[in-house]
PDB file of N, CA and C in Angstrom:
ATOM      1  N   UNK A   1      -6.688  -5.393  52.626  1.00  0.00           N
ATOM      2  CA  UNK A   1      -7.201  -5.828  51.348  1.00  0.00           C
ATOM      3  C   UNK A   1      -7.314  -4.648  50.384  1.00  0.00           C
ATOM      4  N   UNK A   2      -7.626  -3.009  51.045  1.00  0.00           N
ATOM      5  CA  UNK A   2      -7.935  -2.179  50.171  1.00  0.00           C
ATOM      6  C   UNK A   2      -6.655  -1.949  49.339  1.00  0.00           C
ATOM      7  N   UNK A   3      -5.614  -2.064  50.032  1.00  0.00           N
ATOM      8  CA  UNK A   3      -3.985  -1.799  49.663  1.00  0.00           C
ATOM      9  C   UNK A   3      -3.403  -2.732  48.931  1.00  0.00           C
ATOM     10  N   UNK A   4      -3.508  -4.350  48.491  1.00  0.00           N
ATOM     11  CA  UNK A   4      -3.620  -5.001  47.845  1.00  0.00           C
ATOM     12  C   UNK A   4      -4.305  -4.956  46.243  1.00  0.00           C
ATOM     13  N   UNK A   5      -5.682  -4.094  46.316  1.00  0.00           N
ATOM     14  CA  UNK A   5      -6.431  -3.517  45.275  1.00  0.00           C
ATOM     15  C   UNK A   5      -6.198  -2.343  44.708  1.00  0.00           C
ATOM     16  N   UNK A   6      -5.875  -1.415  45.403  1.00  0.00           N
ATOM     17  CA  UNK A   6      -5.200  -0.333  45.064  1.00  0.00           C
ATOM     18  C   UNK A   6      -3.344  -0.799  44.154  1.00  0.00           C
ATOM     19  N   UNK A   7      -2.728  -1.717  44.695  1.00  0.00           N
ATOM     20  CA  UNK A   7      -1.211  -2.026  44.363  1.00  0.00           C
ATOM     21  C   UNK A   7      -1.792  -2.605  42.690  1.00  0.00           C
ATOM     22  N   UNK A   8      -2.813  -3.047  42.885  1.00  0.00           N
ATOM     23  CA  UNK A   8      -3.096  -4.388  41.296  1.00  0.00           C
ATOM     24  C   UNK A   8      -3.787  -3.071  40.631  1.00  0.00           C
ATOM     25  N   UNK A   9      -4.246  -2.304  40.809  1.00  0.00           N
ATOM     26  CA  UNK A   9      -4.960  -0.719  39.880  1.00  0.00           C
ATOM     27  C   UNK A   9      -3.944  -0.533  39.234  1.00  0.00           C
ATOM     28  N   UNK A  10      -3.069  -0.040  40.470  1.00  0.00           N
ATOM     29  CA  UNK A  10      -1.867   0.716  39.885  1.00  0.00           C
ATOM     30  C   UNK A  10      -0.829   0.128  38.943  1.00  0.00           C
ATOM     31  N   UNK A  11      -0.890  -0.774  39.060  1.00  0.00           N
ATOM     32  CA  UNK A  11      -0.019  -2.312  37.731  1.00  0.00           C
ATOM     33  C   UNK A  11      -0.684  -2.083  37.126  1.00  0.00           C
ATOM     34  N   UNK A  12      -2.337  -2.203  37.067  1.00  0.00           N
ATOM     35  CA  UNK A  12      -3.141  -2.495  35.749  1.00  0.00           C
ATOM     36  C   UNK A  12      -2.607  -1.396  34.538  1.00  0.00           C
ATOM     37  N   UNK A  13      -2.443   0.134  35.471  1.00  0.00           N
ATOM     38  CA  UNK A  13      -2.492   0.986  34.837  1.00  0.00           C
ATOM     39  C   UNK A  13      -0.989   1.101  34.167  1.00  0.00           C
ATOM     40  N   UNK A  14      -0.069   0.903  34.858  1.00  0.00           N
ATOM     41  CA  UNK A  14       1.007   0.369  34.743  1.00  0.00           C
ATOM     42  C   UNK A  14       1.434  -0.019  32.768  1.00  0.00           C
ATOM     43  N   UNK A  15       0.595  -1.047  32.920  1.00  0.00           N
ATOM     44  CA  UNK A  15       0.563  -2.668  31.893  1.00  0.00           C
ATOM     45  C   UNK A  15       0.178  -1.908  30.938  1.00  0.00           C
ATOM     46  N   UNK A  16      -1.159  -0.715  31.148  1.00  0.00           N
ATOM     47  CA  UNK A  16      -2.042  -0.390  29.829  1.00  0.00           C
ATOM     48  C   UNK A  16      -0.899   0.762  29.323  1.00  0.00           C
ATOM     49  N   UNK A  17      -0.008   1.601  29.801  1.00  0.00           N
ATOM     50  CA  UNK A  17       0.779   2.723  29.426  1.00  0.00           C
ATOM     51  C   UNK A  17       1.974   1.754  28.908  1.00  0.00           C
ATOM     52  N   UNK A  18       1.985   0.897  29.395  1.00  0.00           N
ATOM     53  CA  UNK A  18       2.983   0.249  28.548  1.00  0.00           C
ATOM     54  C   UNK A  18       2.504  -0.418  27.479  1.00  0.00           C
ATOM     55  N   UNK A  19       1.790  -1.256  27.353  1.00  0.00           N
ATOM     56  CA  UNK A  19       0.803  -1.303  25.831  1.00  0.00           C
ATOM     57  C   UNK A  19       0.881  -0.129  24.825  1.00  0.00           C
ATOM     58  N   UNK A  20       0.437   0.745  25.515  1.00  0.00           N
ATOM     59  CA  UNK A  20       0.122   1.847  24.654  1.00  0.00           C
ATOM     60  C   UNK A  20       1.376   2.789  24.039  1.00  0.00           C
ATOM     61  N   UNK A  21       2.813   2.505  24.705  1.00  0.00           N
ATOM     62  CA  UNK A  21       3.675   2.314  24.276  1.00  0.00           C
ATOM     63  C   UNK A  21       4.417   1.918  22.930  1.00  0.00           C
ATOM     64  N   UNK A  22       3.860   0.098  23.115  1.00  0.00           N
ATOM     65  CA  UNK A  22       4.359  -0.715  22.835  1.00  0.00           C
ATOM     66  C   UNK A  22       3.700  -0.616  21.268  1.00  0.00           C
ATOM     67  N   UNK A  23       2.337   0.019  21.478  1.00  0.00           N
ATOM     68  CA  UNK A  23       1.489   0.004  20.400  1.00  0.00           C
ATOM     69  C   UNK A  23       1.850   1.263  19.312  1.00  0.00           C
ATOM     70  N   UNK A  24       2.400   2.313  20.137  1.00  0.00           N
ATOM     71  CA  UNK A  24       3.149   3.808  19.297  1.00  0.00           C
ATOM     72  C   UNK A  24       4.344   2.644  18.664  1.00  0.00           C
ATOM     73  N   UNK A  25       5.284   2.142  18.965  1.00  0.00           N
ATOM     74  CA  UNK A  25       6.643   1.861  18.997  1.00  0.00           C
ATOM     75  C   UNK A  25       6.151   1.189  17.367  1.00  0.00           C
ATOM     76  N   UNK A  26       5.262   0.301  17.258  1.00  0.00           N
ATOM     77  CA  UNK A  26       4.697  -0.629  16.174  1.00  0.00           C
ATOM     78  C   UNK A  26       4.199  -0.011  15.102  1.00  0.00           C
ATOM     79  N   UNK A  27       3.373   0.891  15.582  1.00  0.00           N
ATOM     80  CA  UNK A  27       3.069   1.971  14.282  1.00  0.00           C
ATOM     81  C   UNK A  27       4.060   2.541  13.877  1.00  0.00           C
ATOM     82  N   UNK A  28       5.122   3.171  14.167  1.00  0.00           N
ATOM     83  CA  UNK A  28       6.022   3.719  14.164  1.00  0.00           C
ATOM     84  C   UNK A  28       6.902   3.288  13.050  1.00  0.00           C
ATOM     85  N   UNK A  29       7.042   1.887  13.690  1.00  0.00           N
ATOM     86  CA  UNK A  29       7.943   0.905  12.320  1.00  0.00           C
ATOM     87  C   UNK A  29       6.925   0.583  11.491  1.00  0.00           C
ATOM     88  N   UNK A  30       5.655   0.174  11.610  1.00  0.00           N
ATOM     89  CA  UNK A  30       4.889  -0.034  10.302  1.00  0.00           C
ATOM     90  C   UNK A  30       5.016   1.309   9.163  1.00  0.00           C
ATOM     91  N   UNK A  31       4.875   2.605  10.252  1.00  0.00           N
ATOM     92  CA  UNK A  31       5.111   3.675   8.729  1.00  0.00           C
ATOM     93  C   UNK A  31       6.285   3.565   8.547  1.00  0.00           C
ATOM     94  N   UNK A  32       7.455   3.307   8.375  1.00  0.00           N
ATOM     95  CA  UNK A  32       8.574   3.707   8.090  1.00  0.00           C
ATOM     96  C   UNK A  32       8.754   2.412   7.166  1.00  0.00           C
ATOM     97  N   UNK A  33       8.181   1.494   7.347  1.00  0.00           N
ATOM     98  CA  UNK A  33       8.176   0.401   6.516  1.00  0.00           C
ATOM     99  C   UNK A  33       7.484   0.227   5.256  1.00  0.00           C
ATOM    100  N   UNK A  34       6.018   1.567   5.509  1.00  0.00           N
ATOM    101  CA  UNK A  34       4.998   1.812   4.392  1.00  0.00           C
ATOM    102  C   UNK A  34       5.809   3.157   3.405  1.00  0.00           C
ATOM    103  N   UNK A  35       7.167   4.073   4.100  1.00  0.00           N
ATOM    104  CA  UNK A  35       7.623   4.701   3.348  1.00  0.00           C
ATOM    105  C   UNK A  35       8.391   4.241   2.500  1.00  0.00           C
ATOM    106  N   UNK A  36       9.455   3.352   3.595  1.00  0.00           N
ATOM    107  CA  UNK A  36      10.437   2.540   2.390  1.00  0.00           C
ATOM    108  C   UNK A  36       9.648   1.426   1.520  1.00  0.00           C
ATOM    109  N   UNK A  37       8.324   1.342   1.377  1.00  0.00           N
ATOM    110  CA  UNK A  37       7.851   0.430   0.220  1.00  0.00           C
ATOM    111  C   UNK A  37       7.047   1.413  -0.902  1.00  0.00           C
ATOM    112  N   UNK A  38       6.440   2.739  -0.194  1.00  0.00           N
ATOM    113  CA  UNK A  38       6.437   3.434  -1.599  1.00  0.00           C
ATOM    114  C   UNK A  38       7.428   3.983  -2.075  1.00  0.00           C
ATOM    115  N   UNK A  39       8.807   4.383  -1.541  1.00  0.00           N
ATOM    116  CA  UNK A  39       9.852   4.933  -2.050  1.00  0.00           C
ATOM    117  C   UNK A  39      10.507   3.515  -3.199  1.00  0.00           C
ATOM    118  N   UNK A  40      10.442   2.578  -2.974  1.00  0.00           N
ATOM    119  CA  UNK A  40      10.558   1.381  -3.756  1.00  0.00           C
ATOM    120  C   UNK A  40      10.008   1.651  -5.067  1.00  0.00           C
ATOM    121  N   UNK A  41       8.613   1.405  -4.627  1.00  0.00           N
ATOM    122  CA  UNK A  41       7.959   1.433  -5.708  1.00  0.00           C
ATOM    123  C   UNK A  41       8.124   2.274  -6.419  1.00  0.00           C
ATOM    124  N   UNK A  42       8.033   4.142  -6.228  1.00  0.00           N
ATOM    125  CA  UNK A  42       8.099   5.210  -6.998  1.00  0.00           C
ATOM    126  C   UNK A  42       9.587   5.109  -7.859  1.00  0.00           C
ATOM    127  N   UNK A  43      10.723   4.575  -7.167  1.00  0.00           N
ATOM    128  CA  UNK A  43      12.303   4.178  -7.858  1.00  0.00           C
ATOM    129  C   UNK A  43      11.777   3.460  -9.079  1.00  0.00           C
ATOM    130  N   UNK A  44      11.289   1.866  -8.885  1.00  0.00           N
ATOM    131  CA  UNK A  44      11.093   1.267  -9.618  1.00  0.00           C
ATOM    132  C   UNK A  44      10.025   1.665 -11.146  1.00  0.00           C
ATOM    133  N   UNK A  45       9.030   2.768 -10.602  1.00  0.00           N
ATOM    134  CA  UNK A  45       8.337   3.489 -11.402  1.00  0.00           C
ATOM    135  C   UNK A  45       9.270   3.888 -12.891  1.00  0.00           C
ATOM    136  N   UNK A  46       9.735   5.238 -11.919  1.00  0.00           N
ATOM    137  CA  UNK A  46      10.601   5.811 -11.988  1.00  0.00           C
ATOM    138  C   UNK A  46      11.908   5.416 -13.479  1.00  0.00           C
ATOM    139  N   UNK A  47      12.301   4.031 -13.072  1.00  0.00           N
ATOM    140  CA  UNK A  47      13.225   3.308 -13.671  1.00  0.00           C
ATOM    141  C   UNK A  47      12.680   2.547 -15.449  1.00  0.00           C
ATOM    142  N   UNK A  48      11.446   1.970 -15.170  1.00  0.00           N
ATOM    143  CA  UNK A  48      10.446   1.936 -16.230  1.00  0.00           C
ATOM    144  C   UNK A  48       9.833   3.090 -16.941  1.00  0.00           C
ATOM    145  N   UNK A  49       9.798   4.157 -16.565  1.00  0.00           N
ATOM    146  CA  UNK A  49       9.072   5.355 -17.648  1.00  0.00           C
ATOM    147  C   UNK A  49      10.452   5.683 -18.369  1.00  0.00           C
ATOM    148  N   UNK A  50      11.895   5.569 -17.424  1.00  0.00           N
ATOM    149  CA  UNK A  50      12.936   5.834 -18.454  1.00  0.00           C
ATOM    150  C   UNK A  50      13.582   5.382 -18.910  1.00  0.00           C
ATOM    151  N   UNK A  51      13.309   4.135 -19.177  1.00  0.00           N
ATOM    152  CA  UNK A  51      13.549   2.700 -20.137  1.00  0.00           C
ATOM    153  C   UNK A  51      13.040   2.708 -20.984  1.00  0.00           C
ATOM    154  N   UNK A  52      11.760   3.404 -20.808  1.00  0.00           N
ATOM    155  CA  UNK A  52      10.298   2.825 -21.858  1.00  0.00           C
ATOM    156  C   UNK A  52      10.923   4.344 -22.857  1.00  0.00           C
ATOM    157  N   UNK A  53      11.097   5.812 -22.332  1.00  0.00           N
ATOM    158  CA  UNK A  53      11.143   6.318 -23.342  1.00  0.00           C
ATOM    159  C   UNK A  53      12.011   6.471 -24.018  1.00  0.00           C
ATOM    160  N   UNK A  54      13.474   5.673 -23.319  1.00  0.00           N
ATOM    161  CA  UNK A  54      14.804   5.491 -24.321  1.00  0.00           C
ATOM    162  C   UNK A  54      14.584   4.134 -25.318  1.00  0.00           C
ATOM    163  N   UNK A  55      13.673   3.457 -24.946  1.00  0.00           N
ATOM    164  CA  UNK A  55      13.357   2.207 -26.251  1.00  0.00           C
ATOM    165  C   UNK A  55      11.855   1.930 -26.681  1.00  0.00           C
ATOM    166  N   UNK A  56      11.592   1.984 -27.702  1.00  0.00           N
ATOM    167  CA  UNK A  56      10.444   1.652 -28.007  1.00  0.00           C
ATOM    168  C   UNK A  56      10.175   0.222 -27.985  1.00  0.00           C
ATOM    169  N   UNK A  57      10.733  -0.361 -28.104  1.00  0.00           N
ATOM    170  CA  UNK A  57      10.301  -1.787 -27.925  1.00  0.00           C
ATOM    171  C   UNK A  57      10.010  -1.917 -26.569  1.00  0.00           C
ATOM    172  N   UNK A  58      10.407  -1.371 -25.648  1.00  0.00           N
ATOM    173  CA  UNK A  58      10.116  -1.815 -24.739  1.00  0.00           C
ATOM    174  C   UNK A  58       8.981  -0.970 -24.056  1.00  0.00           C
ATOM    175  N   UNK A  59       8.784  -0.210 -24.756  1.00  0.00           N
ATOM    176  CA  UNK A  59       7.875   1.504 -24.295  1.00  0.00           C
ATOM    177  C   UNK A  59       6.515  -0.282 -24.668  1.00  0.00           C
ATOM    178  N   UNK A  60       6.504  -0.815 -25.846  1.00  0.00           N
ATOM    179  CA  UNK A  60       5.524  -1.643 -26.465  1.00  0.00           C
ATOM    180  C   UNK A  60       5.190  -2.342 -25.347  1.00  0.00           C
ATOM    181  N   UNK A  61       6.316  -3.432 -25.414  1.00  0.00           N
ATOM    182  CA  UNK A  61       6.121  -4.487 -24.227  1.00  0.00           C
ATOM    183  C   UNK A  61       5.427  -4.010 -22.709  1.00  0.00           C
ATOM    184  N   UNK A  62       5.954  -3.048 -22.230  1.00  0.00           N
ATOM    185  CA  UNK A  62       5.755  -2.554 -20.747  1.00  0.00           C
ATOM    186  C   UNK A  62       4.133  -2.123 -21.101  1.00  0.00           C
ATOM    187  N   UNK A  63       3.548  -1.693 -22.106  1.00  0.00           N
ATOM    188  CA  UNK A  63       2.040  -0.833 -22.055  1.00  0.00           C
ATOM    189  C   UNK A  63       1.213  -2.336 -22.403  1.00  0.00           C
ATOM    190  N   UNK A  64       2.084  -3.305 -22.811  1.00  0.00           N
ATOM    191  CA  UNK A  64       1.048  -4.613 -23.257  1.00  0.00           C
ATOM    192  C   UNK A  64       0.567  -5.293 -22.029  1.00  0.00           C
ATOM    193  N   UNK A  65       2.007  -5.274 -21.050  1.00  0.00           N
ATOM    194  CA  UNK A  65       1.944  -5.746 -19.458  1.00  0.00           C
ATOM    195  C   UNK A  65       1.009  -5.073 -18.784  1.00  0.00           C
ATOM    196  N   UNK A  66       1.396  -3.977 -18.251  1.00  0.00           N
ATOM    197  CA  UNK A  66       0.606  -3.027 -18.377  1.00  0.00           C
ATOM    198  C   UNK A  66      -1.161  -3.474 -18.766  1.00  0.00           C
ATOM    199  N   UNK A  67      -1.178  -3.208 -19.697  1.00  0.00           N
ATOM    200  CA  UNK A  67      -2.870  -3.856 -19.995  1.00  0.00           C
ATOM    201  C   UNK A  67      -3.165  -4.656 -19.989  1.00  0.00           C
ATOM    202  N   UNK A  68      -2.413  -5.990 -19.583  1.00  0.00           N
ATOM    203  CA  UNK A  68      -2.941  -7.131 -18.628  1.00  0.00           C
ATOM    204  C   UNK A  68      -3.316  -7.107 -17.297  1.00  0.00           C
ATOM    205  N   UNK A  69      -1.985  -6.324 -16.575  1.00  0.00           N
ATOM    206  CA  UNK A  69      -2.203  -6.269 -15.493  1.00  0.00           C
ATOM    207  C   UNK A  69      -3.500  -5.106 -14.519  1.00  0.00           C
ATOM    208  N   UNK A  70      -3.562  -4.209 -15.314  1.00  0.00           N
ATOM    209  CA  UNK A  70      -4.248  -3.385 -14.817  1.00  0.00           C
ATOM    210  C   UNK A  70      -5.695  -3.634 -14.903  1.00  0.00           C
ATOM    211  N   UNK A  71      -6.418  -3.139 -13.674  1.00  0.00           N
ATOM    212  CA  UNK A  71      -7.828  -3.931 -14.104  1.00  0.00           C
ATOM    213  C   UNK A  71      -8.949  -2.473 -13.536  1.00  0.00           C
ATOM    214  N   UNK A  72      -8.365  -1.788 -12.987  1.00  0.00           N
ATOM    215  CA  UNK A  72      -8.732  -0.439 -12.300  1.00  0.00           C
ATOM    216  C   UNK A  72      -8.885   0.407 -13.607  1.00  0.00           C
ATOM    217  N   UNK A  73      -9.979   1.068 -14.340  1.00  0.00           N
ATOM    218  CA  UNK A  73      -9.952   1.843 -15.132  1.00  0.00           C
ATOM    219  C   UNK A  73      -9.709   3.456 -14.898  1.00  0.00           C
ATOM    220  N   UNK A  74      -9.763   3.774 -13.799  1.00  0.00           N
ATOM    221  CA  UNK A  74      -8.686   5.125 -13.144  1.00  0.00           C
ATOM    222  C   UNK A  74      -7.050   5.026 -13.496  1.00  0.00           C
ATOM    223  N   UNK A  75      -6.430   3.457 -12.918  1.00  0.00           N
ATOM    224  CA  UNK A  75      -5.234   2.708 -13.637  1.00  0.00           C
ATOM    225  C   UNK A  75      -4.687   3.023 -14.775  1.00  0.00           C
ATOM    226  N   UNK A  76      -5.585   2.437 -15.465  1.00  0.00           N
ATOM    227  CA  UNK A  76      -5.835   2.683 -17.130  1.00  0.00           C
ATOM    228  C   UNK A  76      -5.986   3.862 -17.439  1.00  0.00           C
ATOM    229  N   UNK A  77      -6.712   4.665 -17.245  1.00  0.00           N
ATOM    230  CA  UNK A  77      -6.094   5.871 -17.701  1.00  0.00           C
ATOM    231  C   UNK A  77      -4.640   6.877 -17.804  1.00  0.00           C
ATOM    232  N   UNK A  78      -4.271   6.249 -16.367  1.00  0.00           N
ATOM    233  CA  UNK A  78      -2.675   6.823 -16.345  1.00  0.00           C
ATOM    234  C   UNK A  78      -1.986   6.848 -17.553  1.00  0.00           C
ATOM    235  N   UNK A  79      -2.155   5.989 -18.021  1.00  0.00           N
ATOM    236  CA  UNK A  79      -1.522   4.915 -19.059  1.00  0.00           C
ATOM    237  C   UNK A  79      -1.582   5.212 -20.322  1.00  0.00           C
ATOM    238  N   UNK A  80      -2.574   5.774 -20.947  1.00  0.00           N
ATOM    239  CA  UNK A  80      -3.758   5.766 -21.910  1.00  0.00           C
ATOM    240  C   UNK A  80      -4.524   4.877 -22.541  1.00  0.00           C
ATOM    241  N   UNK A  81      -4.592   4.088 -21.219  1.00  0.00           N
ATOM    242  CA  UNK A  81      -5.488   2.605 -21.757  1.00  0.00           C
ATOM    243  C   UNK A  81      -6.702   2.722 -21.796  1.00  0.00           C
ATOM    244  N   UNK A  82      -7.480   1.570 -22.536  1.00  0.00           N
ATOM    245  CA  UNK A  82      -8.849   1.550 -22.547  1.00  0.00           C
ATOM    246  C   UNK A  82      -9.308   1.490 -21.430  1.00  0.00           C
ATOM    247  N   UNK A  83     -10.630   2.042 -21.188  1.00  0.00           N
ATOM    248  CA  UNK A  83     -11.009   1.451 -19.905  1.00  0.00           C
ATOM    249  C   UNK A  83     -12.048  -0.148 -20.094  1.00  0.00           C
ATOM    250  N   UNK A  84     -11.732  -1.585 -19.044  1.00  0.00           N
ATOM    251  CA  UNK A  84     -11.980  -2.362 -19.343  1.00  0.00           C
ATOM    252  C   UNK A  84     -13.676  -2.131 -19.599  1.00  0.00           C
ATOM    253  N   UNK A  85     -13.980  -3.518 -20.375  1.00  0.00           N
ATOM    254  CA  UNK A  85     -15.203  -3.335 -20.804  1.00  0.00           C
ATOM    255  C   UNK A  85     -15.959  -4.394 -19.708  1.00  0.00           C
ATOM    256  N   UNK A  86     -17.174  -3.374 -19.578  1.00  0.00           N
ATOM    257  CA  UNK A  86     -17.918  -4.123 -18.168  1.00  0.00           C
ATOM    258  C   UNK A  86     -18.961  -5.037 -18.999  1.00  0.00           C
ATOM    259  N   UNK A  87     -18.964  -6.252 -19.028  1.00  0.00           N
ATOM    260  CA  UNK A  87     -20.070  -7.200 -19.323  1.00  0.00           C
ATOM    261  C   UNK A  87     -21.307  -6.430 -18.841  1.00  0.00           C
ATOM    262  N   UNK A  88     -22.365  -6.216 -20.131  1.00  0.00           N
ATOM    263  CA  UNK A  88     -23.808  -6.227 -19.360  1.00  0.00           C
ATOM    264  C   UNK A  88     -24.582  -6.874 -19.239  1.00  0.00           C
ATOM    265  N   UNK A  89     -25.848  -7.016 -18.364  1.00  0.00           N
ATOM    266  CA  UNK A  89     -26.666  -8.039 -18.106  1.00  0.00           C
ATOM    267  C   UNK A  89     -27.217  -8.972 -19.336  1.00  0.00           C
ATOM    268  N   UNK A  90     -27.709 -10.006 -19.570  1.00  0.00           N
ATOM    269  CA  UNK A  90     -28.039 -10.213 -21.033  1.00  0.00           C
ATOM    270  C   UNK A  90     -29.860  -9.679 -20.341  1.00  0.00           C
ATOM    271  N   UNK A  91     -30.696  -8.947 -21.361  1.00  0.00           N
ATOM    272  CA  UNK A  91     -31.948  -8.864 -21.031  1.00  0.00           C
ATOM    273  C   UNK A  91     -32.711 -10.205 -21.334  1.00  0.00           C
ATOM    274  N   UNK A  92     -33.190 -10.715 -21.250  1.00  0.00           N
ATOM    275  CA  UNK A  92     -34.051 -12.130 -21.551  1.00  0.00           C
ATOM    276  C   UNK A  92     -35.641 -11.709 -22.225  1.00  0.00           C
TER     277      UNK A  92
END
């Protein structure tokens, strides 16, 4: 029986190095998946700042989007946007 318990240890341990494996292998592709989506993004950046400063119309349009979309006033600053305005309490 001890040799039976000892054989199922040694699997257990087995199972967990392979998990732990399995679990490097996953991170692995998650970063490479988190690089190729900021390398995306920074292209696409990238592609809009030099659109915007070969046309003004569109330099307009993109900062109007832009200040819809942005709601982060750190955001907004990139930008030279306002920073949004925080409702205050009404006093009663």
């Amino acid at each position: 029986m001890n040799n039976v318990n000892e054989q199922i240890a040694k699997q257990q341990k087995k199972i967990e190095q392979e998990k732990a494996k399995l679990a490097k292998l996953k991170n692995k592709i998650a970063g490479a998946e988190r690089k190729k989506d900021t390398r995306r993004k920074i292209l696409v950046g990238s592609f809009f700042i030099s659109r915007a400063k070969a046309d003004p119309d569109f330099r307009v349009k993109l900062i109007r989007q832009l200040n819809d979309y942005l709601n982060n006033d750190r955001d907004r600053e990139l930008f030279g946007l306002q920073p949004i305005n925080k409702s205050t309490p009404q006093q009663i």
